[in-house]
Protein backbone atom coordinates (compact mmCIF):
# COMPACT_ATOMS: atom_id res chain seq x y z
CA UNK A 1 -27.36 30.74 -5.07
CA UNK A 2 -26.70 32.84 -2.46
CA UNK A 3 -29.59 34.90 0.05
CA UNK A 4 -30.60 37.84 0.96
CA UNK A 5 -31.37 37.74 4.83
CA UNK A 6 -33.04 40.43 7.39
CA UNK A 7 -31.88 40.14 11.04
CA UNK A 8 -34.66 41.07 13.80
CA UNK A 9 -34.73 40.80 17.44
CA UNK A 10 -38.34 40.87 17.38
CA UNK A 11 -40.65 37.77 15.65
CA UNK A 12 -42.21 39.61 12.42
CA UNK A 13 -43.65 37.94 9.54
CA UNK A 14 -43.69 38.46 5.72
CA UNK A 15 -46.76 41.03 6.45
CA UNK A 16 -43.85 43.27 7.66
CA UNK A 17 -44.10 46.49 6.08
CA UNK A 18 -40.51 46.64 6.56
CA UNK A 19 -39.90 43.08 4.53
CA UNK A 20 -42.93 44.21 2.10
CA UNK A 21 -40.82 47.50 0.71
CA UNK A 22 -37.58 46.18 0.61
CA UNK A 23 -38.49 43.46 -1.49
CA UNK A 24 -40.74 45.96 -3.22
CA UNK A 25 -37.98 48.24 -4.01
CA UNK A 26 -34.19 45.91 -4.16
CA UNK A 27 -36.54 43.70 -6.97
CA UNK A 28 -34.41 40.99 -4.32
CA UNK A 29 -35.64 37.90 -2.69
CA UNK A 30 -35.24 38.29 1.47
CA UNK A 31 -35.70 35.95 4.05
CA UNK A 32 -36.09 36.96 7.48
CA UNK A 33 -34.01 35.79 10.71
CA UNK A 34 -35.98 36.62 13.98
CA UNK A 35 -35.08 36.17 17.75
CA UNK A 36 -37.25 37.30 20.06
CA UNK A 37 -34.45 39.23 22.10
CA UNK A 38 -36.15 42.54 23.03
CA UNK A 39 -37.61 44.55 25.36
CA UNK A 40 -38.19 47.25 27.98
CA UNK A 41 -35.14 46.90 30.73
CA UNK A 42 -36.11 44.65 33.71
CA UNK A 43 -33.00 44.48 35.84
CA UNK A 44 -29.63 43.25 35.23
CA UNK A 45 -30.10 39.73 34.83
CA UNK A 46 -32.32 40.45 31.45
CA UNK A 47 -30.00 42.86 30.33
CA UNK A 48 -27.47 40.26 30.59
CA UNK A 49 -29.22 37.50 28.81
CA UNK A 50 -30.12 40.49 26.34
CA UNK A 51 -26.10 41.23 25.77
CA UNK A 52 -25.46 37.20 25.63
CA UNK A 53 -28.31 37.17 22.73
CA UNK A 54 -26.65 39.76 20.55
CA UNK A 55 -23.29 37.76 20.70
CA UNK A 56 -25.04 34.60 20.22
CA UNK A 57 -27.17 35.15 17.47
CA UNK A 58 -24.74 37.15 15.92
CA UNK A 59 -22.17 33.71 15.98
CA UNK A 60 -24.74 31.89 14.49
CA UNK A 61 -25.10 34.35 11.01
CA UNK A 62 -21.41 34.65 11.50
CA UNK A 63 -20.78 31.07 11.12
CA UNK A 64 -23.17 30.56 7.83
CA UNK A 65 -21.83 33.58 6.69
CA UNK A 66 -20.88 32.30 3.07
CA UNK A 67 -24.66 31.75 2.36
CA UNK A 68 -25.61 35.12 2.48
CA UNK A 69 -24.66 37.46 -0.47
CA UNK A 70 -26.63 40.72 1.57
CA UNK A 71 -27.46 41.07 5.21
CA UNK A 72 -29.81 43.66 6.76
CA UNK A 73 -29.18 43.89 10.78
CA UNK A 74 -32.54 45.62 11.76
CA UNK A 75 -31.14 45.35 15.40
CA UNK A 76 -28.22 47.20 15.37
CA UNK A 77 -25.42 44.93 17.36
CA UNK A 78 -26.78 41.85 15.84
CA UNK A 79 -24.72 43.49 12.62
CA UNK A 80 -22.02 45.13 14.79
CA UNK A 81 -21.21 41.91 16.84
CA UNK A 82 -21.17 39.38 13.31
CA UNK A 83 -18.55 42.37 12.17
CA UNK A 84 -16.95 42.04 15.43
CA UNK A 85 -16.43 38.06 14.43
CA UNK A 86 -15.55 38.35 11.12
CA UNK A 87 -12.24 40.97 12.55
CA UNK A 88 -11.91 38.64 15.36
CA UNK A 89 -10.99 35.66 13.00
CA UNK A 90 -9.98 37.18 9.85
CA UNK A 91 -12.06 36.00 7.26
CA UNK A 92 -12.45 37.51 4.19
CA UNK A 93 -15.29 40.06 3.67
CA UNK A 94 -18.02 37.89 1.62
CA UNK A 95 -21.30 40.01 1.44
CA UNK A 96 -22.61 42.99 1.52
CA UNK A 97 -23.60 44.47 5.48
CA UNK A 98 -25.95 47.10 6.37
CA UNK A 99 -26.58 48.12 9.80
CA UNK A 100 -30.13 49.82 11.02
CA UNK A 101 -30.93 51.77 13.95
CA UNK A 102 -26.89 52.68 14.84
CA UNK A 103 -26.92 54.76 18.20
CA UNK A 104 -24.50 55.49 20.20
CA UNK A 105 -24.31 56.73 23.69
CA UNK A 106 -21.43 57.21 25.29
CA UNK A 107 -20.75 55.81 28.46
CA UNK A 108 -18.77 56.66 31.54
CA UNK A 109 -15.45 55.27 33.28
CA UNK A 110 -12.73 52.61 31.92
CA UNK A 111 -15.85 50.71 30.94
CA UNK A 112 -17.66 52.95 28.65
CA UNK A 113 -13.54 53.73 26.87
CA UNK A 114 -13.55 49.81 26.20
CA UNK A 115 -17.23 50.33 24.64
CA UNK A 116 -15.67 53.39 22.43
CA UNK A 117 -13.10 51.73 20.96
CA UNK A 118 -14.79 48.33 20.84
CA UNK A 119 -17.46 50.23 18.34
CA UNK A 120 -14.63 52.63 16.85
CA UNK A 121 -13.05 48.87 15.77
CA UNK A 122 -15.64 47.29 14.23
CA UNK A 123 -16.67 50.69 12.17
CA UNK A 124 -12.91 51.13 10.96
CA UNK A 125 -12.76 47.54 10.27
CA UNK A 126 -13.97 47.45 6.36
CA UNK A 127 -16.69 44.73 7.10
CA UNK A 128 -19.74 47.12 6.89
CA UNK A 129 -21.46 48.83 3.68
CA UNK A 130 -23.96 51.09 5.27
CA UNK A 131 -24.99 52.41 8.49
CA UNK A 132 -28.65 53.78 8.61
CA UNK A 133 -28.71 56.45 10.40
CA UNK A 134 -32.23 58.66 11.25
CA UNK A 135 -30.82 62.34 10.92
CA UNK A 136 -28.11 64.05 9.31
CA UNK A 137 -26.56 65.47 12.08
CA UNK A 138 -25.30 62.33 12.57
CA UNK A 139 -23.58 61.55 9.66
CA UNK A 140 -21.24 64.38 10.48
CA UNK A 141 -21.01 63.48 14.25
CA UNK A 142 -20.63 59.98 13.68
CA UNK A 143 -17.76 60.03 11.18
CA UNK A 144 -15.99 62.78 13.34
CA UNK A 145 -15.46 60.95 16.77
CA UNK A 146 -14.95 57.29 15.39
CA UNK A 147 -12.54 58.51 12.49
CA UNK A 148 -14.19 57.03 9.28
CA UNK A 149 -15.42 58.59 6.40
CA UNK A 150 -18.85 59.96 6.18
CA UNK A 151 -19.76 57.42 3.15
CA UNK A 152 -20.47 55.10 5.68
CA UNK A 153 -23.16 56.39 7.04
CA UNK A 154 -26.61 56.42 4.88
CA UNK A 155 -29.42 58.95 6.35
CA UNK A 156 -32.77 57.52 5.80
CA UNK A 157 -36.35 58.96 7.55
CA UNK A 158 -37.52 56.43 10.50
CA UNK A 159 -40.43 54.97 9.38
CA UNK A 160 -43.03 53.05 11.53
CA UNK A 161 -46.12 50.36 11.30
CA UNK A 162 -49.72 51.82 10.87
CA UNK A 163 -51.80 51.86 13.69
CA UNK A 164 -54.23 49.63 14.72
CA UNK A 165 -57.33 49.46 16.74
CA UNK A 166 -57.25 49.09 20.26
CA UNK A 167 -59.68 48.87 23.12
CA UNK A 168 -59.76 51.87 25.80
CA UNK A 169 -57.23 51.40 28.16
CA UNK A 170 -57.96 49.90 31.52
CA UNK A 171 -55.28 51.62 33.01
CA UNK A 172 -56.15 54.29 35.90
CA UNK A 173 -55.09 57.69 34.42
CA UNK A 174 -55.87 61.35 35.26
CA UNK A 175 -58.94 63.02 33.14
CA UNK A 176 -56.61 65.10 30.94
CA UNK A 177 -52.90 64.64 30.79
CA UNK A 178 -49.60 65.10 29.22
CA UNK A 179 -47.24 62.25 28.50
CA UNK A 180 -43.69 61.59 28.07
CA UNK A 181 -42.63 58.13 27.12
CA UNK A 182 -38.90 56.88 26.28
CA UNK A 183 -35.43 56.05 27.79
CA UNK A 184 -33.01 56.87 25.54
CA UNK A 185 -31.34 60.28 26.04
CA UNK A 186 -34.42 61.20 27.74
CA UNK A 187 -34.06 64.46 30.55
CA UNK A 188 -36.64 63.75 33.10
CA UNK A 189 -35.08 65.35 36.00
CA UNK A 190 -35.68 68.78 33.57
CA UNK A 191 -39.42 67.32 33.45
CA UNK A 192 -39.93 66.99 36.70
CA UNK A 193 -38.45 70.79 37.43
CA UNK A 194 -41.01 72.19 34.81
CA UNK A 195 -44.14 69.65 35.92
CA UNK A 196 -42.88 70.95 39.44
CA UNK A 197 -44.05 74.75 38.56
CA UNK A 198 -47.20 73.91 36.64
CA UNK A 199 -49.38 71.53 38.90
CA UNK A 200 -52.03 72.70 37.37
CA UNK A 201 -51.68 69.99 34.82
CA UNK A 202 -50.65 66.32 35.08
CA UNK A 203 -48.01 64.48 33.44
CA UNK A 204 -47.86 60.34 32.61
CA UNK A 205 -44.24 59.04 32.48
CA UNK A 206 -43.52 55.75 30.83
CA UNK A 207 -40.56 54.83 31.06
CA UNK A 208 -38.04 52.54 33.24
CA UNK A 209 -34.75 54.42 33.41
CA UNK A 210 -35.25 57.05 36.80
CA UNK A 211 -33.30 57.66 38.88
CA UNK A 212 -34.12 56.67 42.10
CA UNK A 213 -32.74 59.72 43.77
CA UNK A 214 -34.70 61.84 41.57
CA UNK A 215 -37.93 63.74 43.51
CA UNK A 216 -41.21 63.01 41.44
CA UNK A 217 -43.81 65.97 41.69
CA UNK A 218 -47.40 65.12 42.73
CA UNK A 219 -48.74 65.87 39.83
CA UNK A 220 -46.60 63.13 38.01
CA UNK A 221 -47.86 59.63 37.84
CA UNK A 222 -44.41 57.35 36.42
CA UNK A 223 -45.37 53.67 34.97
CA UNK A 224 -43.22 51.07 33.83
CA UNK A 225 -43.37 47.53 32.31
CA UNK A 226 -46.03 49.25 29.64
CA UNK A 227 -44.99 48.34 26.20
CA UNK A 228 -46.83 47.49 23.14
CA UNK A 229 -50.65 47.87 22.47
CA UNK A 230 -50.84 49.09 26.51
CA UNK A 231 -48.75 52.25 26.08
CA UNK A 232 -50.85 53.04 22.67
CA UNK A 233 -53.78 52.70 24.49
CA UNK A 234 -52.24 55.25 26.74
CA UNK A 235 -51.06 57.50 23.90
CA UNK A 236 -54.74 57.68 22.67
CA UNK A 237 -56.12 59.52 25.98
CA UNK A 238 -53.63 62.00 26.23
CA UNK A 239 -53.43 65.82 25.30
CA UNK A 240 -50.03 66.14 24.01
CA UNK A 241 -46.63 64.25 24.19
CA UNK A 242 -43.14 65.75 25.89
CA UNK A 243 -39.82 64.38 24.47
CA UNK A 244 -37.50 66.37 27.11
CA UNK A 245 -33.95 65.73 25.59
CA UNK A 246 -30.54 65.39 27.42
CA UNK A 247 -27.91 65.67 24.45
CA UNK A 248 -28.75 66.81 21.10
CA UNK A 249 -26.52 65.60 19.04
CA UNK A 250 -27.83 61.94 20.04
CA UNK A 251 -30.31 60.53 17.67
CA UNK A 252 -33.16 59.74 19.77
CA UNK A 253 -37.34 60.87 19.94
CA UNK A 254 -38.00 59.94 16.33
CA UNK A 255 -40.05 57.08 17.06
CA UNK A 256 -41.96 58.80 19.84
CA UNK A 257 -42.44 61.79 17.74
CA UNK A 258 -43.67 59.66 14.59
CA UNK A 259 -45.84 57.57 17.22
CA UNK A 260 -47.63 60.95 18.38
CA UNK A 261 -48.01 62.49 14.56
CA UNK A 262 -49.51 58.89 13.99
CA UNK A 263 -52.12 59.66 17.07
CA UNK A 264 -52.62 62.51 16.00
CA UNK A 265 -51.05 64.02 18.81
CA UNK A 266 -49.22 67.71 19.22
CA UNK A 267 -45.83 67.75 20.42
CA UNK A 268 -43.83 69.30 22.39
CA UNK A 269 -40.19 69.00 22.51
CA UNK A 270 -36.67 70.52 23.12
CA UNK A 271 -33.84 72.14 20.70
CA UNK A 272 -31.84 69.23 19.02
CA UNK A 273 -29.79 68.52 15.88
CA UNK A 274 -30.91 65.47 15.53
CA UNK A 275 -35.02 66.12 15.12
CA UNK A 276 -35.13 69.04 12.14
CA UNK A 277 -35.64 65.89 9.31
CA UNK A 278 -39.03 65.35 11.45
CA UNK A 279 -40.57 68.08 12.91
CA UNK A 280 -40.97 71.66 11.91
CA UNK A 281 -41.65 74.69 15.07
CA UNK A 282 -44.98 75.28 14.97
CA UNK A 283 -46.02 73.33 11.93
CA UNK A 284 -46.31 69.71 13.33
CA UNK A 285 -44.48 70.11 17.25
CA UNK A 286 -43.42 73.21 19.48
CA UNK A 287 -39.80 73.44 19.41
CA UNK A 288 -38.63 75.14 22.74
CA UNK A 289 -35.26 75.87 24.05
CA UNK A 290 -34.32 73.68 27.19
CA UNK A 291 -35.30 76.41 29.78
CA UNK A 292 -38.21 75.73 32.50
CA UNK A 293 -40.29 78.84 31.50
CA UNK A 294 -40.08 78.22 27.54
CA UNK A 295 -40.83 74.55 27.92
CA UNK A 296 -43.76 75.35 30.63
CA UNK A 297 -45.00 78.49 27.87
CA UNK A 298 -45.42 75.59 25.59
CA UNK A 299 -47.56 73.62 28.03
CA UNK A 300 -50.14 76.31 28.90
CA UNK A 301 -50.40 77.06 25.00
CA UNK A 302 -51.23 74.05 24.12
CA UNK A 303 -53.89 72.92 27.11
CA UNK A 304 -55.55 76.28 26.59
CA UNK A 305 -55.51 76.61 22.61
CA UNK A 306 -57.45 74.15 20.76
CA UNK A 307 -57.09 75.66 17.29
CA UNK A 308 -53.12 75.63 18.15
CA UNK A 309 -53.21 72.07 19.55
CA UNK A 310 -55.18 70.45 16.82
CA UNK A 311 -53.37 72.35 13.70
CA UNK A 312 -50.35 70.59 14.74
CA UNK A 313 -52.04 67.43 15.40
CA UNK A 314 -53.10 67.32 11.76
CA UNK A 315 -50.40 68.78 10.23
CA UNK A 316 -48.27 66.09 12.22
CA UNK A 317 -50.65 63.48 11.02
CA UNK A 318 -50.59 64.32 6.85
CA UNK A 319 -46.33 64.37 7.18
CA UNK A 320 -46.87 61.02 8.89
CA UNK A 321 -48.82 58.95 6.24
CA UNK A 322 -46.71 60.70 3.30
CA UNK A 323 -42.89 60.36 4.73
CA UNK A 324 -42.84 57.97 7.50
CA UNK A 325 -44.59 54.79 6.74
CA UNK A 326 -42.33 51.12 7.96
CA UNK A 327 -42.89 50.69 3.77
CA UNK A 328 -41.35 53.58 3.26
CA UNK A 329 -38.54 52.72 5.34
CA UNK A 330 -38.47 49.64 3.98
CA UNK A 331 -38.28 50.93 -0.11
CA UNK A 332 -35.48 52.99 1.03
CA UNK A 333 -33.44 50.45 2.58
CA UNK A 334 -33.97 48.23 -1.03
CA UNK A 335 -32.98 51.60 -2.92
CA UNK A 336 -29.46 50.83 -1.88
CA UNK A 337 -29.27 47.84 -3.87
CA UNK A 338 -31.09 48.67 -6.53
CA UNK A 339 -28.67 50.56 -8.73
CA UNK A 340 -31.76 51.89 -10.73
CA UNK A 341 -34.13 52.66 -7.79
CA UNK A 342 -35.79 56.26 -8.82
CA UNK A 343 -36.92 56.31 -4.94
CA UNK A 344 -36.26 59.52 -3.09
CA UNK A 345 -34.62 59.05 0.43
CA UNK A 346 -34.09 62.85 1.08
CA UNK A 347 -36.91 64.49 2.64
């Protein structure tokens, strides 16, 4: 008989919330395939053996590919690279594929058109069932620039783990403070113009994508290498978060934004297409156009109101524990294999 395998690039257990409501919800048996092949960025020669993991791994489900009947690539290129394979040598299509976590950010020069078409390939290609997607913006964007039909692409809600307790950071940090966290799609040379005007209030950046040219204000204290229970420990401490955005049609923030609901944390963060399906303006986040002065307003409203600041930290906080659990996530997932599922996965 055939399986039913997950593909992670993390090492996760059958406690996973994510492996818990898939089974929970497909009425399938899973197993799950981990590598431990993540990570914050730390120079080229990790990013390399990163790259050479994804096609590696990826060979390896490739070449027991008639034991699986389903396969769920959690990391996206784990699912895009076996697809990859499977064109490059012409087998025949023998399960079903769904791909998690699909972002893509265009890149620049003759490289980054080798990237397009390399993805453009493998989505055109007839190998792939589903492509989760976390907003449906991107359903529409997607299918328009790489030519295939929007029935590829499944929206489902990000969902992520519950919290858990953690000592008090160690970390030296300023008394009150507002953080910004992330890499992907991230503006912080916009950041750094609006900390710039209000040095009144400090700013924590985690993150370990600047640009080295870029001109850090002195009220802005940058950190990198923090990951995992270090940067929640961080999260707990601080006033409010900042997701500064560079393109909004690129899915990106969701995880932050969930993160900071989860703290119970306001949030403050510019226009994009791609975050209406989680936040709401002035229900759970401020929602500011991408000027200086609206994103600095924002700020000052939120260090000086505390009715303001902690209304949206609650309301943030009930939307998290209904909508955007990893369970959650993971029941949705299963509801596209269960042909009977009564699970909602619109919002």
């Amino acid at each position: 008989m055939k399986e039913n395998v997950i593909l992670t690039d993390t090492i996760v257990d059958k406690n996973w919330e994510f492996y818990v409501g898939i089974q929970k919800e497909s009425k399938l048996k899973w197993s799950i395939q981990c590598w431990n092949n993540a990570g914050i960025k730390d120079g080229k020669l990790f990013n390399l053996k990163r790259i050479f993991g994804y096609f590696y791994h990826a060979f390896t489900i490739f070449t027991k590919r008639r034991k699986y009947s389903r396969i769920v690539s959690w990391q996206q290129f784990y699912g895009l690279i076996f697809t990859f394979y499977c064109m490059l040598f012409h087998v025949k299509k023998n399960c079903e594929l769904t791909v998690m976590t699909f972002i893509y950010k265009e890149k620049r020069g003759w490289l980054g058109n080798i990237y397009f078409k390399f993805i453009r390939k493998i989505l055109q290609s007839g190998y792939i069932d589903n492509i989760i997607v976390f907003s449906k913006n991107e359903v529409d964007y997607y299918s328009e620039i790489f030519g295939v039909s929007k029935n590829l692409f499944k929206y489902l809600p990000l969902g992520i783990p519950r919290k858990q307790k953690l000592e008090p950071t160690t970390i030296s940090l300023p008394k009150r403070f507002f953080l910004s966290v992330g890499r992907s799609n991230r503006d912080y040379e916009f950041l750094f113009r609006c900390a710039d005007e209000i040095k009144q209030y400090d700013v924590v950046v985690i993150t370990d994508i600047l640009d080295s040219k870029l001109s850090i204000p002195s009220n802005v204290k940058v950190l990198n290498g923090i990951r995992g229970e270090e940067y929640f420990k961080i999260l707990e401490k601080c006033e409010a978060v900042l997701i500064p955005l560079k393109d909004s049609n690129i899915s990106s923030g969701q995880l932050v934004m969930l993160q900071a609901m989860q703290h119970k944390k306001p949030i403050i963060i510019t226009e994009s297409n791609s975050i209406s399906e989680y936040v709401k303006d002035s229900v759970n986040a401020l929602i500011v156009k991408k000027s200086v002065d609206d994103f600095n307003k924002a700020v000052v409203k939120i260090a000086t109101d505390k009715e303001i600041a902690n209304q949206l930290a609650s309301n943030g906080y009930e939307i998290y524990k209904t909508k955007f659990s990893l369970e959650v996530l993971g029941r949705r997932v299963g509801s596209l294999y269960e042909a009977e599922s009564t699970l909602e996965v619109e919002l």
